[in-house]
N, C-alpha and C. Protein backbone atom coordinates (compact mmCIF):
# COMPACT_ATOMS: atom_id res chain seq x y z
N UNK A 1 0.85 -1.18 0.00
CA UNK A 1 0.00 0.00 0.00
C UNK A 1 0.89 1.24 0.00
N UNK A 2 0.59 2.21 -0.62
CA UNK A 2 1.37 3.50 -0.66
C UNK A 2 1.34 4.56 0.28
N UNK A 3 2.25 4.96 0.33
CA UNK A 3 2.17 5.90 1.74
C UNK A 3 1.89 7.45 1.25
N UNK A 4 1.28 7.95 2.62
CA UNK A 4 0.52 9.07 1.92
C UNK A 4 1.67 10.32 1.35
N UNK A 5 3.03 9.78 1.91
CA UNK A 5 4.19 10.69 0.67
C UNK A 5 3.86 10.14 -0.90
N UNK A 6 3.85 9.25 -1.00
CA UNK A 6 4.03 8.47 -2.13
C UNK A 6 2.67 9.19 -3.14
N UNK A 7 1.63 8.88 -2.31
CA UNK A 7 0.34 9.42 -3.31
C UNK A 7 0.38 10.82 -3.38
N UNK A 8 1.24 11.88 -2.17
CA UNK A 8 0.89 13.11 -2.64
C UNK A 8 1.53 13.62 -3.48
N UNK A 9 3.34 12.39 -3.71
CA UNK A 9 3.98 13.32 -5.43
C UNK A 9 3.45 12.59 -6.35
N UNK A 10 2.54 11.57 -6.04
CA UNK A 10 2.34 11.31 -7.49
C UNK A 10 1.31 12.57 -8.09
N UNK A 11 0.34 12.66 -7.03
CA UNK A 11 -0.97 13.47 -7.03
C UNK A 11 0.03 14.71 -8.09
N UNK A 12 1.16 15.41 -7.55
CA UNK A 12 1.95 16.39 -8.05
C UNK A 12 2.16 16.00 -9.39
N UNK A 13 2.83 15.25 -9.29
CA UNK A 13 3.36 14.38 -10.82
C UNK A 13 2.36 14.70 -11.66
N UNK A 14 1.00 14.34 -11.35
CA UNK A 14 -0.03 14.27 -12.58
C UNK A 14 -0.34 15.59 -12.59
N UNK A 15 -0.47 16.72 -11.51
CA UNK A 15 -0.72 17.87 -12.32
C UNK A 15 -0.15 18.31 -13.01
N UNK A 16 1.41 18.12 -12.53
CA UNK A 16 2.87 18.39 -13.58
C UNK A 16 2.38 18.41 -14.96
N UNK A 17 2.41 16.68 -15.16
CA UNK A 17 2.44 16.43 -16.71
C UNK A 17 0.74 17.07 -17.31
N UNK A 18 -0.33 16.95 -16.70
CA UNK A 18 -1.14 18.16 -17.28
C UNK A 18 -0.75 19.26 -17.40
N UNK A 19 -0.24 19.68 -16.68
CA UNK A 19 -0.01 21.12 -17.07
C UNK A 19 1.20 21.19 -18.09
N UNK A 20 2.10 20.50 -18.67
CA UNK A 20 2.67 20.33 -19.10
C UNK A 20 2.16 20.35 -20.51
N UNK A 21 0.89 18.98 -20.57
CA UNK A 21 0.12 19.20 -21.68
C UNK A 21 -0.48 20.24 -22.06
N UNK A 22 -0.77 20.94 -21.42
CA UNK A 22 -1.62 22.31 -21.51
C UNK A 22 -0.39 23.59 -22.17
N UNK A 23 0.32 23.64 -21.61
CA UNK A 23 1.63 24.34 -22.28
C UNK A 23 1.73 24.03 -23.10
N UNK A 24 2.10 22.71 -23.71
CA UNK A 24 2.58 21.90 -25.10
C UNK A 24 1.33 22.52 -26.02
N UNK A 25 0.11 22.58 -25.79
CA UNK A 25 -1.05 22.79 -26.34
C UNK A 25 -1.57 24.13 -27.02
N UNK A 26 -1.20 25.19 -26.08
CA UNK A 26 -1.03 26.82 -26.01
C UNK A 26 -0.09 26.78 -27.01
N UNK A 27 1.28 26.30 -27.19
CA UNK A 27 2.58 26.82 -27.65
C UNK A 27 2.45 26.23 -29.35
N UNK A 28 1.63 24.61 -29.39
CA UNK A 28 1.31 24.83 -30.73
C UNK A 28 -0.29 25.27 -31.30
N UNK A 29 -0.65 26.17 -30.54
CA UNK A 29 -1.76 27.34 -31.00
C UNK A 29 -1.17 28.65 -30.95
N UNK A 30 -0.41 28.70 -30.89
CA UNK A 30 0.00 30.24 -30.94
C UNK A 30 1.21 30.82 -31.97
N UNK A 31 0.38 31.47 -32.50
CA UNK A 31 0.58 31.85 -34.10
C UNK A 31 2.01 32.75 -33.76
N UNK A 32 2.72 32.18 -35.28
CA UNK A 32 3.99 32.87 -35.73
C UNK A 32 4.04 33.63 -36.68
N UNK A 33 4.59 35.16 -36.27
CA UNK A 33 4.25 36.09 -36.99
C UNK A 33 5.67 36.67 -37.39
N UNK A 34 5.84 37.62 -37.99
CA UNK A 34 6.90 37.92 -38.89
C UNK A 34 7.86 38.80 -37.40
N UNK A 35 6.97 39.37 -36.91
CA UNK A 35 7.98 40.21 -35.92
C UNK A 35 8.61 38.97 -34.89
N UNK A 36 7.86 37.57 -34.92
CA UNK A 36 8.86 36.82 -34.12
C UNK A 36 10.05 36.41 -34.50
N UNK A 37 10.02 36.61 -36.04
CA UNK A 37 11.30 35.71 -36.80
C UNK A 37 12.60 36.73 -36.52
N UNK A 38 13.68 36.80 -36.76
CA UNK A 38 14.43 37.88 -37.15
C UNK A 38 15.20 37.64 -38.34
N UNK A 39 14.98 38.55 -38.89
CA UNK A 39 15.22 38.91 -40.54
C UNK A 39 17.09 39.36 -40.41
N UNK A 40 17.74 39.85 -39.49
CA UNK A 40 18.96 39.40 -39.28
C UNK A 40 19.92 40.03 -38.41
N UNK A 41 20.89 39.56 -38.51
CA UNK A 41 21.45 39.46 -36.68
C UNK A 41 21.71 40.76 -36.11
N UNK A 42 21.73 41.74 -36.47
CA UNK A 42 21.78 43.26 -35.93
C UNK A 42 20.75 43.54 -35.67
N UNK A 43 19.59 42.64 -36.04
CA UNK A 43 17.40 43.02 -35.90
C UNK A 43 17.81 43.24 -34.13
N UNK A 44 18.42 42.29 -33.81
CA UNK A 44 18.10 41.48 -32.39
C UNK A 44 19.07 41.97 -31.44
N UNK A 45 19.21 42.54 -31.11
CA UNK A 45 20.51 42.52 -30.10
C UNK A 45 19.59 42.34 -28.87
N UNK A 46 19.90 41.02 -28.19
CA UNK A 46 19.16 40.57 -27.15
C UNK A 46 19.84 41.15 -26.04
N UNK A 47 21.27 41.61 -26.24
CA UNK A 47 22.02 41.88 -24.88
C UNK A 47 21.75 43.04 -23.76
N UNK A 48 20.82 43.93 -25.60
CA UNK A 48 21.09 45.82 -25.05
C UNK A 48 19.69 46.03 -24.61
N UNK A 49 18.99 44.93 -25.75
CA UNK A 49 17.22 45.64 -25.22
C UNK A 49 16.82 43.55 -24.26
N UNK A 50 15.44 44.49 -23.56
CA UNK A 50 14.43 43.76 -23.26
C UNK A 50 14.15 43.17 -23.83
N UNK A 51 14.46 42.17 -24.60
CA UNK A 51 13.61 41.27 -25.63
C UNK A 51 12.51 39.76 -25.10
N UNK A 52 11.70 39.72 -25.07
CA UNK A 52 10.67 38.58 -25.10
C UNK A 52 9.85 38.16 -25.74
N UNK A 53 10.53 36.72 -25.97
CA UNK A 53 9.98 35.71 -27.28
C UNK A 53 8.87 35.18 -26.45
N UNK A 54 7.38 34.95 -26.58
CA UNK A 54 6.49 34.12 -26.08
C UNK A 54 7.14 32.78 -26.72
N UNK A 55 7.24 32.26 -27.91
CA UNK A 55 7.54 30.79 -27.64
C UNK A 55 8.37 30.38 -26.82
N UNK A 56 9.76 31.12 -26.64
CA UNK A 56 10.93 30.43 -25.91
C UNK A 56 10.40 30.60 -24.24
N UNK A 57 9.24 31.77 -23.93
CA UNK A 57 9.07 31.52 -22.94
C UNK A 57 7.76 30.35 -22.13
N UNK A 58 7.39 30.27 -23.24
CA UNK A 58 6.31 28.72 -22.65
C UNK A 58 7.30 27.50 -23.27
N UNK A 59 8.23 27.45 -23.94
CA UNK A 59 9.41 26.00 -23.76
C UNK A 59 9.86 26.13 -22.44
N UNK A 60 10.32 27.70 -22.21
CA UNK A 60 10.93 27.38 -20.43
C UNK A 60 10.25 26.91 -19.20
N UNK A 61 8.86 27.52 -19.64
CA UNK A 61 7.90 26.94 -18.68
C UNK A 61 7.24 25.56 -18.66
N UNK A 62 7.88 25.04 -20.04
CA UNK A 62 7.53 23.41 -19.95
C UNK A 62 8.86 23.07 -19.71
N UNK A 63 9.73 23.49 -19.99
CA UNK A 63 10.94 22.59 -19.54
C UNK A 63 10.93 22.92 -17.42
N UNK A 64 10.38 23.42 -17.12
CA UNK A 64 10.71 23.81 -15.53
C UNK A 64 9.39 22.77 -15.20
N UNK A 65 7.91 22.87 -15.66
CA UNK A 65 7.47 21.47 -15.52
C UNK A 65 7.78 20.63 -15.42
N UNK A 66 8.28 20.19 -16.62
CA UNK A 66 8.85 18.94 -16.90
C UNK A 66 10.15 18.16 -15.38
N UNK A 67 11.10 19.43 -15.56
CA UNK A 67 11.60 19.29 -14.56
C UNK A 67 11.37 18.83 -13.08
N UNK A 68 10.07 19.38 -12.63
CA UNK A 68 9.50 19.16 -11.49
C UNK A 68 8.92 18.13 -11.57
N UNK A 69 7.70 17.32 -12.67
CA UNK A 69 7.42 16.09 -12.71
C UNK A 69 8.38 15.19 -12.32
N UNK A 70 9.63 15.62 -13.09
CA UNK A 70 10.56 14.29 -12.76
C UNK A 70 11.30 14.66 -11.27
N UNK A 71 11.16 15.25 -10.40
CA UNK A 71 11.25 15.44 -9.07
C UNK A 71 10.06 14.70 -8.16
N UNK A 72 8.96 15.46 -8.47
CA UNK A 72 7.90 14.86 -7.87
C UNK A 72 7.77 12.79 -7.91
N UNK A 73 8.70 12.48 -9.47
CA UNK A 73 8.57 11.19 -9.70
C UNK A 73 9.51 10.57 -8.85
N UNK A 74 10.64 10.99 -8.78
CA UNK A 74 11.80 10.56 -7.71
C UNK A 74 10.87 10.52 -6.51
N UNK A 75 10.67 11.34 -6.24
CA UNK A 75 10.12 11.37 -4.46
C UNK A 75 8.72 9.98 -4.38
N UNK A 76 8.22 10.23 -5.34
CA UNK A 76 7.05 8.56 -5.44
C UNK A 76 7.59 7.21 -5.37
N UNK A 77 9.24 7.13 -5.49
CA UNK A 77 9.35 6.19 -5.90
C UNK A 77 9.50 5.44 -4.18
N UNK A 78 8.92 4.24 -4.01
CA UNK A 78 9.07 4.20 -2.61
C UNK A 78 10.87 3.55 -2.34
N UNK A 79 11.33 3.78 -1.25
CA UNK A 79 12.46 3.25 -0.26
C UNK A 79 12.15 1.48 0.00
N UNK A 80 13.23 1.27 -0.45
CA UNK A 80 13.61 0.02 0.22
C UNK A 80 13.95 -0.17 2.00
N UNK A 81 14.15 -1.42 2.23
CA UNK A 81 14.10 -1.18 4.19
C UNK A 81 15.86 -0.59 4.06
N UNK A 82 16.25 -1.31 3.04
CA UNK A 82 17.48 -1.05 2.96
C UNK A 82 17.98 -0.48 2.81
N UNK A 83 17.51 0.44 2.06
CA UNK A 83 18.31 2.07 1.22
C UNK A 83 17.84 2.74 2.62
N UNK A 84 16.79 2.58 3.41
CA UNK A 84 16.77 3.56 4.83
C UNK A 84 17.88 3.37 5.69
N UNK A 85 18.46 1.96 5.68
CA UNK A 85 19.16 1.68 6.72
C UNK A 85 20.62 1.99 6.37
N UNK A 86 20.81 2.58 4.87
CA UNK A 86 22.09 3.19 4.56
C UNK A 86 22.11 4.68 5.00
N UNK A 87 20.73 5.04 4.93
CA UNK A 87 20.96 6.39 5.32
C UNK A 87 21.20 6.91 6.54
């Protein structure tokens, strides 16, 4: 039987990867327009101005999901008697 650590990252885990889906979902509905492209490398100087790409910023926000699912998945995974008794 699972312990109530166990069910509450999984519980995490699954909102993770929904929400994950939901990002993935937004990012291919959301239209690419000419001012996202850059037409060439002096367009952009990312260093001097503020620049923000909506796509690269919902990849970061699925990659930091993503990230946390697979945290939340570590922590589900249950302990052996043994791996406790190393610690």
């Amino acid at each position: 039987m699972p312990s109530s650590a166990q069910v509450s990252a999984l519980t995490r885990l699954l909102s993770h990867n929904t929400r994950v889906h939901e990002l993935e979902d937004l990012l291919l509905r959301l239209p690419v327009s000419e001012d996202m492209v850059a037409e060439d490398e002096d367009s952009l100087d990312i260093e001097s101005e503020q620049y923000s790409n909506p796509i690269a910023d919902l990849q970061e926000d699925i990659d930091k999901e993503v990230r946390a699912s697979l945290v939340a998945c570590w922590f589900a995974m249950p302990m052996e008697l043994d791996d406790l008794n190393q610690v």
